[in-house]
C-alpha atoms as a PDB file:
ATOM      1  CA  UNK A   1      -2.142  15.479  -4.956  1.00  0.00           C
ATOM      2  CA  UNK A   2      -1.686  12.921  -7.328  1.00  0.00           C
ATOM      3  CA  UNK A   3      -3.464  12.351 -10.627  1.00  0.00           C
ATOM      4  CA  UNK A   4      -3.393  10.440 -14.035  1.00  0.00           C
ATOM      5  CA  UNK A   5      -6.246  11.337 -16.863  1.00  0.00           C
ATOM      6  CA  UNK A   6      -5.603   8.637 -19.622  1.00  0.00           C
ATOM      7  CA  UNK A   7      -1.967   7.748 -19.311  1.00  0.00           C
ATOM      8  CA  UNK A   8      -0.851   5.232 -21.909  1.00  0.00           C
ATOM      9  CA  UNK A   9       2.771   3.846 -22.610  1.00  0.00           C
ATOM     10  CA  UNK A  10       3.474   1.729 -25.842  1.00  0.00           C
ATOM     11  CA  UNK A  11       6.655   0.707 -27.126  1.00  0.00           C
ATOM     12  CA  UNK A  12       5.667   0.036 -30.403  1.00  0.00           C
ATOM     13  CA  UNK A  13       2.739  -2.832 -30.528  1.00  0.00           C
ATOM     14  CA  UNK A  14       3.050  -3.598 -27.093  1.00  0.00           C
ATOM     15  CA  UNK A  15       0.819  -1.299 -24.812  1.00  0.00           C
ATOM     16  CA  UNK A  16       2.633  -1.242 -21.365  1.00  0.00           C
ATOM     17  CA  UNK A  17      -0.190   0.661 -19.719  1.00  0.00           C
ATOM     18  CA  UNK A  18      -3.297   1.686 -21.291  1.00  0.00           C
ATOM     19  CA  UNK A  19      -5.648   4.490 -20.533  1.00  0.00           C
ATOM     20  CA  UNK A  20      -5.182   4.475 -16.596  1.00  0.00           C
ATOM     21  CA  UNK A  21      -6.704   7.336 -14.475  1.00  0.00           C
ATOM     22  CA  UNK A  22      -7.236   7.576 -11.035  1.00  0.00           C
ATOM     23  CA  UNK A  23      -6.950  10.155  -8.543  1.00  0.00           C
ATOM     24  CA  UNK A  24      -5.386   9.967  -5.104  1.00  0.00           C
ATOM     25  CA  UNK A  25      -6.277  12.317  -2.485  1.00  0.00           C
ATOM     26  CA  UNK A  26      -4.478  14.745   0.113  1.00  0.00           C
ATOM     27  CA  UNK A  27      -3.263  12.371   2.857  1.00  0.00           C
ATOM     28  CA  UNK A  28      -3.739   9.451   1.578  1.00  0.00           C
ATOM     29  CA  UNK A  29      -1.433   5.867   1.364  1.00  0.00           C
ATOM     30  CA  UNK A  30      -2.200   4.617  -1.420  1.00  0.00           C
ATOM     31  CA  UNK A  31      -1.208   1.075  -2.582  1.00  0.00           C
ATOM     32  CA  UNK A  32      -0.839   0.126  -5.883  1.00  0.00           C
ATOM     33  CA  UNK A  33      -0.792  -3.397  -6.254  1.00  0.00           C
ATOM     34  CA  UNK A  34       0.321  -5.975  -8.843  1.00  0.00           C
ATOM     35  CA  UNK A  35       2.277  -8.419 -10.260  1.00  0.00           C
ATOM     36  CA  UNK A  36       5.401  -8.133 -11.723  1.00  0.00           C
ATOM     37  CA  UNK A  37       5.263  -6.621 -14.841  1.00  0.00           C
ATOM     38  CA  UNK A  38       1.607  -4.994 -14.542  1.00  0.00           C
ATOM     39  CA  UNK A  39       2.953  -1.607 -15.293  1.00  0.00           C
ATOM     40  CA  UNK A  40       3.355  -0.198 -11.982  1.00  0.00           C
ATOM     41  CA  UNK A  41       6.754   1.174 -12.439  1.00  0.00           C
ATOM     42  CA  UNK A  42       6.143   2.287 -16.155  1.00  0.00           C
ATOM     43  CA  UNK A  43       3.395   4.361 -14.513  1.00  0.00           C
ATOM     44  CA  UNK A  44       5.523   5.570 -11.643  1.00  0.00           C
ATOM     45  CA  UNK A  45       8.559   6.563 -13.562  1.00  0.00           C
ATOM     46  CA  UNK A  46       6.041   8.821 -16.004  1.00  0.00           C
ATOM     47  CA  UNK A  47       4.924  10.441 -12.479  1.00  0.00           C
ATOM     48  CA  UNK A  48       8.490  11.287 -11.651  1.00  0.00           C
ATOM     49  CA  UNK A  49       8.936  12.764 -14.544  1.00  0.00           C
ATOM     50  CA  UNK A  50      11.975   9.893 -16.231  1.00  0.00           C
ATOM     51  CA  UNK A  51       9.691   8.774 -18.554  1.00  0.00           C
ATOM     52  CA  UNK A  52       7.411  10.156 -21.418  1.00  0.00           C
ATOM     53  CA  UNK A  53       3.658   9.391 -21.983  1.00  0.00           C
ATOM     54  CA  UNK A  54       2.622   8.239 -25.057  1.00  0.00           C
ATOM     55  CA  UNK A  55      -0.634   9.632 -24.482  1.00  0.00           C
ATOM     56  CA  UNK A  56      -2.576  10.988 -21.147  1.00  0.00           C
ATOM     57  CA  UNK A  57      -1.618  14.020 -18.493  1.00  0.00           C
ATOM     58  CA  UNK A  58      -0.046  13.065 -14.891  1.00  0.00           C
ATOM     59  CA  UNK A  59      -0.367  15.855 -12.102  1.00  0.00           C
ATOM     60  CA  UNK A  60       1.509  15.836  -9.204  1.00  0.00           C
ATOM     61  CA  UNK A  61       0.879  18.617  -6.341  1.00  0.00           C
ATOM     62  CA  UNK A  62      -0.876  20.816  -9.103  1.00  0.00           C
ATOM     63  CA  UNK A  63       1.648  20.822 -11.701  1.00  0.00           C
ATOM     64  CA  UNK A  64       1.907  18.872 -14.962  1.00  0.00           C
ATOM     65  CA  UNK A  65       4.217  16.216 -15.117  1.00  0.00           C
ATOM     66  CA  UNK A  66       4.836  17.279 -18.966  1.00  0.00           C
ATOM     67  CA  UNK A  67       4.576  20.879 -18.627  1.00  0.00           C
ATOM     68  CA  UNK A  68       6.467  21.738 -15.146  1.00  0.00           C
ATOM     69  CA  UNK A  69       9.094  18.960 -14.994  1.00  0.00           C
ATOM     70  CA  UNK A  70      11.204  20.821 -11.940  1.00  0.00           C
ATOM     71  CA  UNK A  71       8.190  21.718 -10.362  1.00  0.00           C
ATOM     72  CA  UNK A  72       6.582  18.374  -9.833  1.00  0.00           C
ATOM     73  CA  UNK A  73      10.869  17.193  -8.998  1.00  0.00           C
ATOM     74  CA  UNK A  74      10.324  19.683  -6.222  1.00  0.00           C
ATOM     75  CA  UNK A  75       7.212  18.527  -4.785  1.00  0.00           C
ATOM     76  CA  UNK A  76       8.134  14.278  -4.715  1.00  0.00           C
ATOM     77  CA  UNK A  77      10.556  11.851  -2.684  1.00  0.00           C
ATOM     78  CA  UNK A  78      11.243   9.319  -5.238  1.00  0.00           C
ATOM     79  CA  UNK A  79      12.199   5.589  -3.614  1.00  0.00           C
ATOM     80  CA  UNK A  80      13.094   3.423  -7.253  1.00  0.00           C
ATOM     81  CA  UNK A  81      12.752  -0.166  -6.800  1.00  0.00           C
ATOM     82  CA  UNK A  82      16.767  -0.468  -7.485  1.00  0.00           C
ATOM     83  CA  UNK A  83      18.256   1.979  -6.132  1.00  0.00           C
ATOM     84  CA  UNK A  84      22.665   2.635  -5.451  1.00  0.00           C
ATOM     85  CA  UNK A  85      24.240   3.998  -2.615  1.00  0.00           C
ATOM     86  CA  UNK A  86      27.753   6.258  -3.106  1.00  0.00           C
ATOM     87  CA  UNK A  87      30.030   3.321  -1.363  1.00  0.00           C
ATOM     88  CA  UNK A  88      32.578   6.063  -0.275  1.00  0.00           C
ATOM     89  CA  UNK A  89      30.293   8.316   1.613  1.00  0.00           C
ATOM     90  CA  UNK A  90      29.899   8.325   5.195  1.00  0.00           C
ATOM     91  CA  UNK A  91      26.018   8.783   6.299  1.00  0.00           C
ATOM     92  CA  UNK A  92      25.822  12.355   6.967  1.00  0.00           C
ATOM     93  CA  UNK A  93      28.015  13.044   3.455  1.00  0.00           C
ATOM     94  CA  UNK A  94      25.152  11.081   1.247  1.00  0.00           C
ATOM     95  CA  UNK A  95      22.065  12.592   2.751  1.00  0.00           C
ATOM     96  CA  UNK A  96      24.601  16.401   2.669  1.00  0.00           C
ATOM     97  CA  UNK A  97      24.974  15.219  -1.063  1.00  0.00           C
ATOM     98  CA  UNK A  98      21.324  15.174  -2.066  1.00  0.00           C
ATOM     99  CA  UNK A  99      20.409  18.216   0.329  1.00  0.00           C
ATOM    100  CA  UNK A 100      22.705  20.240  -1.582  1.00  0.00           C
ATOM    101  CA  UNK A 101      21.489  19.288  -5.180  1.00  0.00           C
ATOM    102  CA  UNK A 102      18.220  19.802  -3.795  1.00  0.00           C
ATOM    103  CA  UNK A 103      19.528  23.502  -3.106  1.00  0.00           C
ATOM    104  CA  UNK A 104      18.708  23.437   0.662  1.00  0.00           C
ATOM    105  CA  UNK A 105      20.794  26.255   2.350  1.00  0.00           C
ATOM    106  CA  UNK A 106      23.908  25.807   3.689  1.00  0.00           C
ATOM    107  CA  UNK A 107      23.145  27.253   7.223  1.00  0.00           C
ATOM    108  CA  UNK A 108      20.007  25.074   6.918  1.00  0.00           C
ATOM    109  CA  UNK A 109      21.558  21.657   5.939  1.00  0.00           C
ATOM    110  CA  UNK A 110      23.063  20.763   8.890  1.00  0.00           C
ATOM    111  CA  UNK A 111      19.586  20.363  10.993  1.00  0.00           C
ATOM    112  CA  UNK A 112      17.928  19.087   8.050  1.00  0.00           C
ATOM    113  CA  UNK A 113      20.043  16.360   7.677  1.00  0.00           C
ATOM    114  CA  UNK A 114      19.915  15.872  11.694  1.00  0.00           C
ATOM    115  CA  UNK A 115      16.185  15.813  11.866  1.00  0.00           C
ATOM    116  CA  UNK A 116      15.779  13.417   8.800  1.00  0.00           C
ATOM    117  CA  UNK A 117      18.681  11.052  10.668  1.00  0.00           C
ATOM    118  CA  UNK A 118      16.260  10.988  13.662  1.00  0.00           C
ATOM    119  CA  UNK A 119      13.179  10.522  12.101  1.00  0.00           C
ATOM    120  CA  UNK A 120      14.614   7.450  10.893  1.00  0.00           C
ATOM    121  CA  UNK A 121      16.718   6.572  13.288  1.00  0.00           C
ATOM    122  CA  UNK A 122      19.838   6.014  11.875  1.00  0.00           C
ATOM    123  CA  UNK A 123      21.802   9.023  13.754  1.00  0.00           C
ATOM    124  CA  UNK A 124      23.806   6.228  15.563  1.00  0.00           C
ATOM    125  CA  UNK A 125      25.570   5.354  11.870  1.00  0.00           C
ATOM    126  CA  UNK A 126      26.058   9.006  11.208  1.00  0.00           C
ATOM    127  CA  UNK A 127      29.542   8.336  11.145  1.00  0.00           C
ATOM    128  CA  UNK A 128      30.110   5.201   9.579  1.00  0.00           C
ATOM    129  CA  UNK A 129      30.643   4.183   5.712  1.00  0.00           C
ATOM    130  CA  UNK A 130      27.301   3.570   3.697  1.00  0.00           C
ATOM    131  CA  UNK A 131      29.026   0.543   2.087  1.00  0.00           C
ATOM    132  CA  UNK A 132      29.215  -0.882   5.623  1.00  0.00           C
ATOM    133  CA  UNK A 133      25.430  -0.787   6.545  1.00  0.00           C
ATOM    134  CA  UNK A 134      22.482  -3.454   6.256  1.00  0.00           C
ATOM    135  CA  UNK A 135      20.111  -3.918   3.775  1.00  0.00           C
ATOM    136  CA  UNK A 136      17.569  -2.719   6.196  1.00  0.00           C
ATOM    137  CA  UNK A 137      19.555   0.360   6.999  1.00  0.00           C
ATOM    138  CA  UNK A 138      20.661   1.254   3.543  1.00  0.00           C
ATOM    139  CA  UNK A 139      16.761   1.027   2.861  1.00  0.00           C
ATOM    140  CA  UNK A 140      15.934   3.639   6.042  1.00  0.00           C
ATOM    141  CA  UNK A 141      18.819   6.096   4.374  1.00  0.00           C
ATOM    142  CA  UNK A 142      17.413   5.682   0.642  1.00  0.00           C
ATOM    143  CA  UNK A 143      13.818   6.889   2.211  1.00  0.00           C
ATOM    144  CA  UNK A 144      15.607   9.475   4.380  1.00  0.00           C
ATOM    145  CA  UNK A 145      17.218  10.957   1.436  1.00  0.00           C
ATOM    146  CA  UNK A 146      14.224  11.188  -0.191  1.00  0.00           C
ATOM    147  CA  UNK A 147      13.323  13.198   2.374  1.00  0.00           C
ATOM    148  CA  UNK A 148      15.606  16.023   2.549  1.00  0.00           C
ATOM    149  CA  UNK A 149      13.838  18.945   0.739  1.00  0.00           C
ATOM    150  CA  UNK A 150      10.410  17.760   3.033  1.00  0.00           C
ATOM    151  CA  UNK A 151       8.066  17.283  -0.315  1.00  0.00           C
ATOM    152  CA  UNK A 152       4.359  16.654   0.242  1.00  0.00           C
ATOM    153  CA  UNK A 153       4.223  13.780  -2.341  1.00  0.00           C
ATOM    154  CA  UNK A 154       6.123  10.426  -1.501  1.00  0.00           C
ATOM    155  CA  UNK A 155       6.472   7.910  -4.549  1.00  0.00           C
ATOM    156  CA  UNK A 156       7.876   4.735  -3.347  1.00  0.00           C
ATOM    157  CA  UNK A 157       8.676   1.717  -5.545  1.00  0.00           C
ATOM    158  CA  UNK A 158       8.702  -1.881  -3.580  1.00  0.00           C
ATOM    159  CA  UNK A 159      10.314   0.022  -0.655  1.00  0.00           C
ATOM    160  CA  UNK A 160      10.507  -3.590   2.007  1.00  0.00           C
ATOM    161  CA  UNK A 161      11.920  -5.312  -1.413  1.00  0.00           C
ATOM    162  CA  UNK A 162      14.492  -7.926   0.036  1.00  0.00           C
ATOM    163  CA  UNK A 163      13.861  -6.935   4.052  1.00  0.00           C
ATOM    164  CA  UNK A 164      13.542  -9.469   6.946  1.00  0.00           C
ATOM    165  CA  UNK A 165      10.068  -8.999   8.829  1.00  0.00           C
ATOM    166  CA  UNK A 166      11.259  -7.067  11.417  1.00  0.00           C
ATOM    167  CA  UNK A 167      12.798  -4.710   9.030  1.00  0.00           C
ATOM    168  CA  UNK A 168       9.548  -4.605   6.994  1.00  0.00           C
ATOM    169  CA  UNK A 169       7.229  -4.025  10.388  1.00  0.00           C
ATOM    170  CA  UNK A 170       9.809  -1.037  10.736  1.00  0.00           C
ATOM    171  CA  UNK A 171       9.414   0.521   7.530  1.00  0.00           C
ATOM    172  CA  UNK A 172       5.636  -0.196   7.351  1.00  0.00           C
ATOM    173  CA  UNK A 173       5.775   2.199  11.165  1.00  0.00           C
ATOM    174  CA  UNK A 174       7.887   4.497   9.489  1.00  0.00           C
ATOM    175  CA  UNK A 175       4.902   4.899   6.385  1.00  0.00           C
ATOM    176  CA  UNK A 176       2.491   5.279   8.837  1.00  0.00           C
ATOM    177  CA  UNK A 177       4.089   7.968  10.677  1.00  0.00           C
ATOM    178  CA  UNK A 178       5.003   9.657   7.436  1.00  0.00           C
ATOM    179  CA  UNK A 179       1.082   9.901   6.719  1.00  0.00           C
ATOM    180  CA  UNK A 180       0.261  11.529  10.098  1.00  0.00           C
ATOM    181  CA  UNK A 181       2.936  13.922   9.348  1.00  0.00           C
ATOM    182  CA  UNK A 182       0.900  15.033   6.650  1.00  0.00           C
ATOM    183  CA  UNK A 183       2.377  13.332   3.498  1.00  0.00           C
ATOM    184  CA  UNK A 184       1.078  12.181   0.597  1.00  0.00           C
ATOM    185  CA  UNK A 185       2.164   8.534  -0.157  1.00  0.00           C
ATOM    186  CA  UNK A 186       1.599   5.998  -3.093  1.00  0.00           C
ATOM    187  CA  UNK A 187       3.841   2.889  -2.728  1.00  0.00           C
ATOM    188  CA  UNK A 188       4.112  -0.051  -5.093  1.00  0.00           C
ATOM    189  CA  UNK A 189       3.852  -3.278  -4.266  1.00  0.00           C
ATOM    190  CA  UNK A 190       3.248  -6.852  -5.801  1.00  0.00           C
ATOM    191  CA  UNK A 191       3.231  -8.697  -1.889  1.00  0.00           C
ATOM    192  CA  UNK A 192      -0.270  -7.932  -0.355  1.00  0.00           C
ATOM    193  CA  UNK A 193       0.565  -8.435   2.955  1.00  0.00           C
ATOM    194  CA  UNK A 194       2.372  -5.293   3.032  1.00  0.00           C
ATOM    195  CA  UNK A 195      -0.619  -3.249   1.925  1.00  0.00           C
ATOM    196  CA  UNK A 196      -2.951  -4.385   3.928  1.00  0.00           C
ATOM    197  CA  UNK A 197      -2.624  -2.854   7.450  1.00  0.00           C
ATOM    198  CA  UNK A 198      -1.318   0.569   6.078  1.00  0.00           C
ATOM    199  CA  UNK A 199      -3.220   1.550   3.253  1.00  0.00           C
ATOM    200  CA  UNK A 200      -6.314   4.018   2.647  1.00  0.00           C
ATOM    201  CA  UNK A 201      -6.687   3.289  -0.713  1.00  0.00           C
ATOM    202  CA  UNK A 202      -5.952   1.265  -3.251  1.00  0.00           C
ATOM    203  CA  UNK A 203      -5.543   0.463  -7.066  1.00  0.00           C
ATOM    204  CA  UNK A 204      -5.080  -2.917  -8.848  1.00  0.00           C
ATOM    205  CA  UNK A 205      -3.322  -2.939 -12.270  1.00  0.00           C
ATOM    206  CA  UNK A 206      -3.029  -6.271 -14.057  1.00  0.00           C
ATOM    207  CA  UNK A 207      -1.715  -6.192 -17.946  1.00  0.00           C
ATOM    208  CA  UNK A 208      -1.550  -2.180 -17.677  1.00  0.00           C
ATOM    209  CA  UNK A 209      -4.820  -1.719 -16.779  1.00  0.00           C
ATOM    210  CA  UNK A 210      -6.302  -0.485 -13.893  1.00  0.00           C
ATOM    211  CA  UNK A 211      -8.945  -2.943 -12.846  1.00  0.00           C
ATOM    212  CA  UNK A 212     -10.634  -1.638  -9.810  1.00  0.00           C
ATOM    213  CA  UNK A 213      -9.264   1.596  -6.893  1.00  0.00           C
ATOM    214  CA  UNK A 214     -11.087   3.781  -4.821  1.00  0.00           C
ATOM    215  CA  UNK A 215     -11.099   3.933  -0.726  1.00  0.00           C
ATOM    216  CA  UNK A 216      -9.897   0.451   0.901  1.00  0.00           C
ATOM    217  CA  UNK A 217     -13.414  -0.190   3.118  1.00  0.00           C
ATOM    218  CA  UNK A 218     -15.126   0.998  -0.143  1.00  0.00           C
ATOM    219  CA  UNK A 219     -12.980  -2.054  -2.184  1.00  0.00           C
ATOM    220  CA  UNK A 220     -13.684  -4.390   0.583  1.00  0.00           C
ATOM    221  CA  UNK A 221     -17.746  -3.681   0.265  1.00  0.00           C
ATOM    222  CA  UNK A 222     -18.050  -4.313  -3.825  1.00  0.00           C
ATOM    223  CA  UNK A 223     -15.907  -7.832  -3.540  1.00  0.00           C
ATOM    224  CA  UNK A 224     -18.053  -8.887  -0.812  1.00  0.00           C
ATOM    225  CA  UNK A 225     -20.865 -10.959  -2.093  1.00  0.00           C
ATOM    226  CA  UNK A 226     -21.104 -13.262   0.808  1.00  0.00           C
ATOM    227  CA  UNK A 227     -20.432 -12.629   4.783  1.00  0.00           C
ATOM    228  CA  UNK A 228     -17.452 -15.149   6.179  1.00  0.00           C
ATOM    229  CA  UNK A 229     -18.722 -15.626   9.979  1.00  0.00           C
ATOM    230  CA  UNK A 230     -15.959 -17.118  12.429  1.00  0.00           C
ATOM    231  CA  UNK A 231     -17.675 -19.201  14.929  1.00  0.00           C
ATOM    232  CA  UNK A 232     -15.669 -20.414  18.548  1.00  0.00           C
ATOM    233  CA  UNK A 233     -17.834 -22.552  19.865  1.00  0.00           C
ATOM    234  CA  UNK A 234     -18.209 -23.507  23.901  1.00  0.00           C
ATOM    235  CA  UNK A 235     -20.736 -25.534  24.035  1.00  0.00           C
ATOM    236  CA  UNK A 236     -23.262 -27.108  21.862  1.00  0.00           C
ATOM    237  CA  UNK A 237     -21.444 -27.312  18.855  1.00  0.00           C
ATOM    238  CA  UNK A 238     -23.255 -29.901  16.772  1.00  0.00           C
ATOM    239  CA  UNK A 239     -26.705 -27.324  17.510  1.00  0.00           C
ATOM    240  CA  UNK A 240     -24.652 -24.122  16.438  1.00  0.00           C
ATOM    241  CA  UNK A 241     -23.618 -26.230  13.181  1.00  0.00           C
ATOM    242  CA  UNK A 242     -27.197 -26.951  12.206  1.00  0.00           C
ATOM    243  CA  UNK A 243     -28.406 -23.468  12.804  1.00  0.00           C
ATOM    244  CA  UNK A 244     -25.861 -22.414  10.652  1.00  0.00           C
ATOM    245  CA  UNK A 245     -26.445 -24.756   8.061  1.00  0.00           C
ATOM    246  CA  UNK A 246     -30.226 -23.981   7.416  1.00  0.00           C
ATOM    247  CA  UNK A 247     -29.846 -20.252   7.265  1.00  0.00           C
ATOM    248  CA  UNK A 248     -31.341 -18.763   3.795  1.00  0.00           C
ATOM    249  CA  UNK A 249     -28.188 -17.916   2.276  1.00  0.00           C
ATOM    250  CA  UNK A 250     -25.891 -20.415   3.634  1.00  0.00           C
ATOM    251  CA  UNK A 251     -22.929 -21.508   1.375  1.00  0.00           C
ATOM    252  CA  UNK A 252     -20.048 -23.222   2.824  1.00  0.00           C
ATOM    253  CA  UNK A 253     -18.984 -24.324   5.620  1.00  0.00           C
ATOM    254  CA  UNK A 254     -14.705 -25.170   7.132  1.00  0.00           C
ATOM    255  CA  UNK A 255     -14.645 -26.469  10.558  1.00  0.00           C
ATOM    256  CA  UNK A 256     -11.406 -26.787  12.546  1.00  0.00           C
ATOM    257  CA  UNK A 257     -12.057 -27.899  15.770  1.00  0.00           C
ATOM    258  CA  UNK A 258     -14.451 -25.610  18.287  1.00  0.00           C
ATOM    259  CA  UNK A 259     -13.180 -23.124  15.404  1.00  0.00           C
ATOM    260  CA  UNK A 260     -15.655 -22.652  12.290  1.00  0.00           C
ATOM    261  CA  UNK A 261     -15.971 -20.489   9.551  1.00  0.00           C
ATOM    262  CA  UNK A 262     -19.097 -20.273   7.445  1.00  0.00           C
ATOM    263  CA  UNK A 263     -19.809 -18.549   4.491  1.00  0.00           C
ATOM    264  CA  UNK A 264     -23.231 -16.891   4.066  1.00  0.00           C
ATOM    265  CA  UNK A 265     -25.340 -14.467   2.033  1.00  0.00           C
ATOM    266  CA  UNK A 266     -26.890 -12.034   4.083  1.00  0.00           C
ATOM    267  CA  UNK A 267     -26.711  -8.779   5.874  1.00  0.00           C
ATOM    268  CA  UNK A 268     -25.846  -7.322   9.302  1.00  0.00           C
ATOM    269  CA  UNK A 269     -28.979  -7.718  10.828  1.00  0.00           C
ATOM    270  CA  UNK A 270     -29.730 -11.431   9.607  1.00  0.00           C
ATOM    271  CA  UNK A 271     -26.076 -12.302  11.226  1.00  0.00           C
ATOM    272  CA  UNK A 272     -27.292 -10.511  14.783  1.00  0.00           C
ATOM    273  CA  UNK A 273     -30.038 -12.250  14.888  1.00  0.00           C
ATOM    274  CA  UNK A 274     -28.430 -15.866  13.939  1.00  0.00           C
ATOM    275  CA  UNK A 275     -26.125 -15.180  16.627  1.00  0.00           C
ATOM    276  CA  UNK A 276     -29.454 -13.979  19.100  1.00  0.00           C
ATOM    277  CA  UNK A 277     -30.944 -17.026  17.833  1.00  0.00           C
ATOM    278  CA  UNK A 278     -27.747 -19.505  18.989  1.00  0.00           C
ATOM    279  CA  UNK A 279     -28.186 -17.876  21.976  1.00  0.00           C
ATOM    280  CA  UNK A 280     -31.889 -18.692  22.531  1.00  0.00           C
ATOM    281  CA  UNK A 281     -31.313 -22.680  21.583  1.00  0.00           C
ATOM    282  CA  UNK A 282     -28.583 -22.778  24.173  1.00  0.00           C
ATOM    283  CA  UNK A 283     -25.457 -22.263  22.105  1.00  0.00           C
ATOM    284  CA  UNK A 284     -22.211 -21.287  23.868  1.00  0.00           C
ATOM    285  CA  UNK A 285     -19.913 -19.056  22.006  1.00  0.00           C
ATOM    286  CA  UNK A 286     -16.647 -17.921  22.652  1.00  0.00           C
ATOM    287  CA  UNK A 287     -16.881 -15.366  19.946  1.00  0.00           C
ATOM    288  CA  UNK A 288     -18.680 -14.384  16.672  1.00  0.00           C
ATOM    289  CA  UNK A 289     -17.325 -12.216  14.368  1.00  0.00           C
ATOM    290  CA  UNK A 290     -17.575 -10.941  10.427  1.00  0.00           C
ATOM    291  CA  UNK A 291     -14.549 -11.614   9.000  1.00  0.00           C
ATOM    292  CA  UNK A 292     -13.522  -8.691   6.880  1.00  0.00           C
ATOM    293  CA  UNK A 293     -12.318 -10.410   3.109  1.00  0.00           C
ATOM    294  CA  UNK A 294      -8.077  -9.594   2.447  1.00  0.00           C
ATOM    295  CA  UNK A 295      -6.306  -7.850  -0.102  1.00  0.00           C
ATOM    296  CA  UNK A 296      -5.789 -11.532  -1.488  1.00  0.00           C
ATOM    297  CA  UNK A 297      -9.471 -12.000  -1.647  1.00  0.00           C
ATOM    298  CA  UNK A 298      -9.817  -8.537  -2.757  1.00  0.00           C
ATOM    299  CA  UNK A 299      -7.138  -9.626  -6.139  1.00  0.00           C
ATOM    300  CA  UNK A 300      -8.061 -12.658  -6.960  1.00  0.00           C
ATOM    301  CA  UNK A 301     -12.012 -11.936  -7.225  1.00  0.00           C
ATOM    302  CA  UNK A 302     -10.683  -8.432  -9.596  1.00  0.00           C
ATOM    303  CA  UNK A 303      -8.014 -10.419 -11.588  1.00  0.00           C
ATOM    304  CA  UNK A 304     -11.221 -12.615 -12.602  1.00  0.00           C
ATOM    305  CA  UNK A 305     -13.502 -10.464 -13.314  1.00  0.00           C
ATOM    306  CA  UNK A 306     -15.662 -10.761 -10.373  1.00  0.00           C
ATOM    307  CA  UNK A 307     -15.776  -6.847 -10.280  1.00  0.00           C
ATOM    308  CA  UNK A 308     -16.981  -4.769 -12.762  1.00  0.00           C
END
């Protein structure tokens, strides 16, 4: 649905983004992380067709972002990272504003606009002034007006940008939903934690260039040299410690309280059988688990070149 095949911005000597190609699938949430100033909306505003490429094709639903401009306008909700609201509009009149330049019907409009002000529940504000509405709200009418010609392709730029966690939880649902519904979604973002829980896949871009993507579990398996195992003990603690401290591959170790985390080289079935083994010597456990490494593992091991 989305792809990029060598896409490089300079303005004059200084490269903005250089050579980036990835592909994102049908269905997919894809989050494309970074810091500020990695590129991310240089790449996104050449995908949405405001921007020219210096070099490198963008496709978008099948079409060519260079070659069928309207087509791939068509196909995309577009979310910009700054975004205005018409302060004299009521609710209904903004979201009527942008169904009519997006040609909807006229006998149509009226249950467009009704089911996009229920599928993000802001039909209670219908009537009132857009100046008069909450950051979080104005944010659930700027995605519901990118909604109003139902593309397959959302493009959404730091979309929980300034939100309070509740807000952000509710937006985060609202993606979610979006991507059972069938859609398409690549969203920009330089906070991990918003990623994390919501994403299939992923792409890093650091300087303009795209240091590692592919499917999230995928990511998680390359960064993963060593397993992080979460011990709670019961019982026995100073044993468990000592079993864990003479495995093979063992590494670190952070204990807080009956609470311990160890970090070890080795596989799934060397971890069953430390925790059979714990067992046998008369260990009590509350729980053992393999902790799964974060998206801020995940960046910090790419942004220093731990991948390749």
């Amino acid at each position: 649905m989305i792809e990029l095949r060598n896409f490089t911005k300079r303005y004059g000597e200084f490269s903005a983004v250089e050579n980036l190609t990835f592909k994102i699938e049908p269905g997919e949430l894809f989050g494309f992380i970074g810091p500020n100033g990695a590129g991310k909306s240089t790449t996104i505003r050449f995908l949405v067709t405001l921007l020219q490429a210096t070099s490198g094709e963008g496709f978008v639903n099948g079409f060519s972002v260079a070659r069928n401009p309207m087509d791939v306008r068509r196909s995309i909700g577009y979310m910009p990272d700054a975004f205005g609201v018409y302060d004299g509009m009521k609710v209904w009149e903004f979201l009527d504003f942008f169904a009519t330049a997006y040609q909807i019907p006229l006998a149509r409009r009226k249950s467009v606009i009704n089911d996009v002000m229920e599928l993000l529940d802001i039909g209670a504000k219908r009537n009132e002034q857009v100046s008069s509405l909450s950051r979080g709200m104005t944010q659930r009418l700027c995605l519901a007006k990118t909604l109003v010609h139902d593309p397959p392709v959302l493009i959404l730029d730091e979309p929980t940008s300034g939100l309070d966690p509740r807000a952000r939880l509710e937006i985060k649902a609202l993606l979610r939903e979006l991507r059972s519904m069938g859609k398409t979604i690549l969203i920009a973002s330089h906070i991990l934690t918003e990623l994390a829980d919501c994403c299939t896949s992923i792409g890093i871009l650091e300087r303009g260039k795209l240091l590692l993507h592919g499917p999230i579990d995928e990511v998680y398996r390359r960064i993963q040299r060593n397993r992080r195992v979460e011990v709670r003990f019961l019982a026995e603690q100073e044993r468990g410690l000592a079993l864990l401290r003479k495995q093979p591959g063992f590494v670190d170790l952070q204990i807080d309280g009956p609470k311990v985390v160890a970090e070890i080289a080795a596989d799934e079935q060397q971890l069953a059988g430390l925790a059979d083994e714990m067992i046998r010597e008369g260990v009590r456990f509350h729980s053992f688990a393999d902790l799964d490494p974060t998206l801020e593992d995940v960046f910090m091991l790419v942004t220093k070149g731990a991948v390749n």
